[in-house]
Protein backbone atom coordinates (compact mmCIF):
# COMPACT_ATOMS: atom_id res chain seq x y z
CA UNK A 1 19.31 -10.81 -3.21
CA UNK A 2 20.09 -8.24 -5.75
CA UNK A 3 17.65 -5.58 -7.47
CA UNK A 4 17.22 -7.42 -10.26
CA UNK A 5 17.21 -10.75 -9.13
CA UNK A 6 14.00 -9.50 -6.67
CA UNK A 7 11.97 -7.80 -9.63
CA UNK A 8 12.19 -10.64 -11.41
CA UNK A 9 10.40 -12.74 -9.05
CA UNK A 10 7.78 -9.67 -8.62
CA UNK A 11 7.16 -9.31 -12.32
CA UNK A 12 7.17 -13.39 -12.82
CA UNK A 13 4.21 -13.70 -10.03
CA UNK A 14 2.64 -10.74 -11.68
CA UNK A 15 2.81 -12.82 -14.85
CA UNK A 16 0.79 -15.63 -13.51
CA UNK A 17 -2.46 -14.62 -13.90
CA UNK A 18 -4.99 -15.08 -10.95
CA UNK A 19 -3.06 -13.93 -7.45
CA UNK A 20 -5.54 -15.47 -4.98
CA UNK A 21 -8.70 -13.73 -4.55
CA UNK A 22 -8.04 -11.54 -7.38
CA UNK A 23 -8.94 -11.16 -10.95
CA UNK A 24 -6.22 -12.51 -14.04
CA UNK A 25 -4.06 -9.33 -15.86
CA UNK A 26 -6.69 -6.92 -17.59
CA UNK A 27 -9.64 -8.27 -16.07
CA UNK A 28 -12.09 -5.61 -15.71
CA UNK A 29 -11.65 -3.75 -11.79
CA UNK A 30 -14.87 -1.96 -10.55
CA UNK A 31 -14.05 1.30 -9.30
CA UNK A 32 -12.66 2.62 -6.01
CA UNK A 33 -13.17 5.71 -4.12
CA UNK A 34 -10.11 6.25 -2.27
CA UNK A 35 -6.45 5.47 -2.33
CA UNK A 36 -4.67 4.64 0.84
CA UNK A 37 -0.52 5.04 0.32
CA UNK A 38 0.30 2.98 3.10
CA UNK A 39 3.91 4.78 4.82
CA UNK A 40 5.66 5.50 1.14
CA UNK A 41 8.62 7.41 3.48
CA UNK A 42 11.95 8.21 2.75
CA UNK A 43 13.03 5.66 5.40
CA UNK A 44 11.92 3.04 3.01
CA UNK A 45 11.47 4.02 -0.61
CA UNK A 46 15.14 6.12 -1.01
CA UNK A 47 19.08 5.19 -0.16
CA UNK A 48 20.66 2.15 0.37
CA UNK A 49 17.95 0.98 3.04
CA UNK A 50 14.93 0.88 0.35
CA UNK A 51 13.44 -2.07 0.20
CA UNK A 52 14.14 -4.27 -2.84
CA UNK A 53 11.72 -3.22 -4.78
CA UNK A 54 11.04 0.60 -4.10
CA UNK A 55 11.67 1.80 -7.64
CA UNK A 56 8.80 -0.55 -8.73
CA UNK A 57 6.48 0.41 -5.89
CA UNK A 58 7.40 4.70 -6.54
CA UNK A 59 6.44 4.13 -10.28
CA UNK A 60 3.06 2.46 -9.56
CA UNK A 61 2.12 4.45 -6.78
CA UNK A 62 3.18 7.75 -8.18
CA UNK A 63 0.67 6.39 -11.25
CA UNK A 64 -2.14 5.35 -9.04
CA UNK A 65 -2.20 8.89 -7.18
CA UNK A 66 -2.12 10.57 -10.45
CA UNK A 67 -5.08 9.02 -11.30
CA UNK A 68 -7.02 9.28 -7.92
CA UNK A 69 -6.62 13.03 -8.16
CA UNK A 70 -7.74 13.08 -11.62
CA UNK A 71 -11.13 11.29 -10.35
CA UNK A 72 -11.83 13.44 -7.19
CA UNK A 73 -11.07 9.70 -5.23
CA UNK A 74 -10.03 10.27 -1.59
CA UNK A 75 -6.81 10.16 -1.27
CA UNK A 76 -4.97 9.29 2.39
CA UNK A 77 -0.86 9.30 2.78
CA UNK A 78 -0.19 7.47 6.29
CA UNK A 79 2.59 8.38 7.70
CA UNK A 80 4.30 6.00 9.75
CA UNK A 81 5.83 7.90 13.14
CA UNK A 82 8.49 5.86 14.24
CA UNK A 83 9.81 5.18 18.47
CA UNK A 84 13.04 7.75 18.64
CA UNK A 85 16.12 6.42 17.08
CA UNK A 86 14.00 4.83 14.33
CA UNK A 87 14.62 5.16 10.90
CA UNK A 88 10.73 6.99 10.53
CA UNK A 89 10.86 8.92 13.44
CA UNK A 90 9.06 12.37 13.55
CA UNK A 91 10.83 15.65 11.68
CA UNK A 92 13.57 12.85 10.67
CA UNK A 93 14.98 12.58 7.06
CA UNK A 94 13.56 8.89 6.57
CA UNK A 95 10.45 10.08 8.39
CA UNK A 96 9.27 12.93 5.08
CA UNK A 97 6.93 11.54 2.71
CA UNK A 98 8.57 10.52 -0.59
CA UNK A 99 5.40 11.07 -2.92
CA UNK A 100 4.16 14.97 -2.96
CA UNK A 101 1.33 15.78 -0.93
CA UNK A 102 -1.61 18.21 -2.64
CA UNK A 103 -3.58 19.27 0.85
CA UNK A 104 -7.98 19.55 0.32
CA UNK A 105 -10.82 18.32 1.09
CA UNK A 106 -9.85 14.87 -0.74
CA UNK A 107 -6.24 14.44 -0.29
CA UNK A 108 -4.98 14.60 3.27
CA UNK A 109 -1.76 12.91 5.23
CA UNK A 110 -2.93 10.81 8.84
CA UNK A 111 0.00 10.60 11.29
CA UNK A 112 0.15 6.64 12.67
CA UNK A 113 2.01 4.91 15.84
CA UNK A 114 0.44 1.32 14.40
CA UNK A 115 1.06 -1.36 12.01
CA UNK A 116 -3.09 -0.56 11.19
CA UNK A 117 -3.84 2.70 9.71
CA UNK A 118 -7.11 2.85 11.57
CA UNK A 119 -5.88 2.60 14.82
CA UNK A 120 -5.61 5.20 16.64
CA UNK A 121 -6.25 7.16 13.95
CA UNK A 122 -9.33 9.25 12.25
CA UNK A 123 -8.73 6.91 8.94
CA UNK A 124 -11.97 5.20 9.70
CA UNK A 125 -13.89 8.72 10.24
CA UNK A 126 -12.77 10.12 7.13
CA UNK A 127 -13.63 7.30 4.85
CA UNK A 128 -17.13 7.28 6.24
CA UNK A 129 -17.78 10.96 6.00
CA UNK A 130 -16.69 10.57 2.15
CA UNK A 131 -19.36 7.78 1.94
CA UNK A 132 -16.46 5.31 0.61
CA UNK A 133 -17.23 1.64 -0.30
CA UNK A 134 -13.87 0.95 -1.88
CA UNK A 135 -10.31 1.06 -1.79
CA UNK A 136 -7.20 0.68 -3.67
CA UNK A 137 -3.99 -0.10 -1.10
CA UNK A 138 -0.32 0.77 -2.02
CA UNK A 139 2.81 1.12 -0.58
CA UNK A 140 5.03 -0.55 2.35
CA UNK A 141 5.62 -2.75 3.81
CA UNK A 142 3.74 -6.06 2.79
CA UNK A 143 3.45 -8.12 5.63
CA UNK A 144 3.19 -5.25 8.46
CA UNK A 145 1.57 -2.07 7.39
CA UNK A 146 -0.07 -2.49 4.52
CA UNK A 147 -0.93 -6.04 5.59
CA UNK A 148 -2.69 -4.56 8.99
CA UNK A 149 -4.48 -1.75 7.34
CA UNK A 150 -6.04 -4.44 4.63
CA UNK A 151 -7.45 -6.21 7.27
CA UNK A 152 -9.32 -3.71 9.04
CA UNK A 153 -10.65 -1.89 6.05
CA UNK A 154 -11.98 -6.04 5.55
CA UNK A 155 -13.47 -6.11 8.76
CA UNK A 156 -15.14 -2.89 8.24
CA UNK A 157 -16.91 -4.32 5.11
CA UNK A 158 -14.75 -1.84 2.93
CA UNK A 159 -14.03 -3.58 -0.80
CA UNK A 160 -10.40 -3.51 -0.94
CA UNK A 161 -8.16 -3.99 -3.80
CA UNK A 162 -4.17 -4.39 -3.46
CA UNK A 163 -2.59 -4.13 -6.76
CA UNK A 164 0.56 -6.75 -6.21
CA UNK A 165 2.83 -4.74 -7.87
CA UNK A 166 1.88 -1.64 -6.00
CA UNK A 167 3.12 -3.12 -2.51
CA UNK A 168 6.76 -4.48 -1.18
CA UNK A 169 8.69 -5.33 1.41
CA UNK A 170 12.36 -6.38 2.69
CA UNK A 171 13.91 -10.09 2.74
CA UNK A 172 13.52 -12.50 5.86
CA UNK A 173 16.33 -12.75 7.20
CA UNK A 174 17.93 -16.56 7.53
CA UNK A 175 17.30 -18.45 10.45
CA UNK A 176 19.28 -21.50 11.73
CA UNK A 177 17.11 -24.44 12.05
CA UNK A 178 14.31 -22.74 10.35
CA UNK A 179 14.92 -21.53 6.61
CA UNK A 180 17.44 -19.65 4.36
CA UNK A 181 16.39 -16.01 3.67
CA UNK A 182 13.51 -15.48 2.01
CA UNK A 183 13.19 -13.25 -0.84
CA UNK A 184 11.29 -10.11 -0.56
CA UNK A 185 8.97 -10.92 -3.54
CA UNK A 186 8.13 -14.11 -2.18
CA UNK A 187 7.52 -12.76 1.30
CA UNK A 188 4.84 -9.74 -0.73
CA UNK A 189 3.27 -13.04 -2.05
CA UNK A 190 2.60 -14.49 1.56
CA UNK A 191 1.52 -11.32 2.84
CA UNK A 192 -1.17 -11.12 0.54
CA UNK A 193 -2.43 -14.84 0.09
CA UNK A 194 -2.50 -14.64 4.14
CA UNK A 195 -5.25 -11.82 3.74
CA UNK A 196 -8.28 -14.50 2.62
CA UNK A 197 -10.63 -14.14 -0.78
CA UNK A 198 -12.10 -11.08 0.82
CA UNK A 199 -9.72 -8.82 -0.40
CA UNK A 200 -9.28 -8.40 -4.70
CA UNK A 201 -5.49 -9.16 -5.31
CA UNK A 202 -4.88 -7.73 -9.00
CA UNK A 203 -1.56 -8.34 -11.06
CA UNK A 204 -1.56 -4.40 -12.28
CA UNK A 205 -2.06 -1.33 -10.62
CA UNK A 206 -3.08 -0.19 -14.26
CA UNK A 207 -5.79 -2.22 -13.66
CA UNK A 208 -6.96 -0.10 -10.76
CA UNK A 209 -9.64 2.53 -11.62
CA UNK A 210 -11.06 5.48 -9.42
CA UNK A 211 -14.37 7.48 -8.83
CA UNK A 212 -15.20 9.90 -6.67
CA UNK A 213 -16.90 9.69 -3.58
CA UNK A 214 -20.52 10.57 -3.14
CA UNK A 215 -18.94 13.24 -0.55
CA UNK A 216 -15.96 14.84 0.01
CA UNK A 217 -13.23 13.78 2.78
CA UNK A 218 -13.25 16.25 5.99
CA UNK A 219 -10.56 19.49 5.33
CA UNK A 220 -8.29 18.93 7.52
């Protein structure tokens, strides 16, 4: 499906109010503490590989870490490192963060082999030495990374909010027998219904607001 045809769908489900375990459009958010952009890489946000909806997810995500930084919120880029000969792997083009990265003791960058940002990683550390409760989830791709890394922060009793316009992913592919392709936007929608009313699905990412934590992240 085309650029537009795929926004259309996003902004239509936007639209409709309550997302499943979320709040309706302007409904007051309590605030978060960090921001985890979840593998917004070259690979996947830029060039004629982007997924559908990158533009959307750049503009809402560039807004959202804007605003962290502004609040002193922890703020984690994972970066996705890719098997050789993948689109993200290491010192590649597609592998370079697309967003800018401002290095301190709140905004740092964890390297990642996994779907899950915690695993294998010192995500879980870091949030727990800034004393975070809650977190605000952006980036791609819906049903894998972002997906994964929801679920943990979940299971580790973090509050998590994932804006649905802040998130995206690419079509499924047709398969004889089975369906047609699915639409990106549609395929977002699964990815986040499948996550359970734990999680706080919100319409806007200008919904989302930050605080700082009661400590600062680990320099690194």
């Amino acid at each position: 499906m085309g650029d537009s045809d795929s926004r259309t769908d996003t902004d239509a489900s936007a639209d409709a109010g309550e997302v499943g375990g979320g709040a309706g459009p302007g409904a007051p958010v309590a605030p978060v503490e960090a921001l985890l952009l979840v593998d917004i890489q070259s690979a996947f946000v830029a060039g004629e590989a982007a997924v559908p909806d990158a533009a959307r997810v750049l503009d809402r995500s560039r807004d959202l870490l804007a605003r962290a930084r502004a609040a002193g919120a922890l703020v984690v880029h994972l970066q996705n490192d890719g098997e050789p000969g993948a689109v993200d792997a290491p010192h590649t083009p597609g592998w370079e963060l697309h967003l800018p990265v401002e290095p301190g003791p709140r905004e740092t960058v964890i390297r990642k082999t996994q779907d899950d940002g915690f695993e294998g990683t010192t995500l879980g550390d870091l949030l727990e030495a800034a004393d975070v409760e809650g977190l605000t989830i952006c980036g791609v791709l819906s049903e894998m990374c972002v997906s994964a890394t929801a679920r943990t922060a979940l299971a580790r009793d973090y509050r998590v909010v994932l804006p649905h316009d802040a998130h995206a992913t690419y079509d499924i592919p047709a398969a004889p027998g089975i369906s047609e392709v699915v639409p990106a936007a549609m395929n977002a929608r699964a990815a986040e219904w499948a996550l359970g009313d734990e999680i706080e699905i919100i319409a806007r990412a200008t919904d989302v607001t930050f605080t700082a934590p009661s400590r600062a992240g680990r320099d690194r």
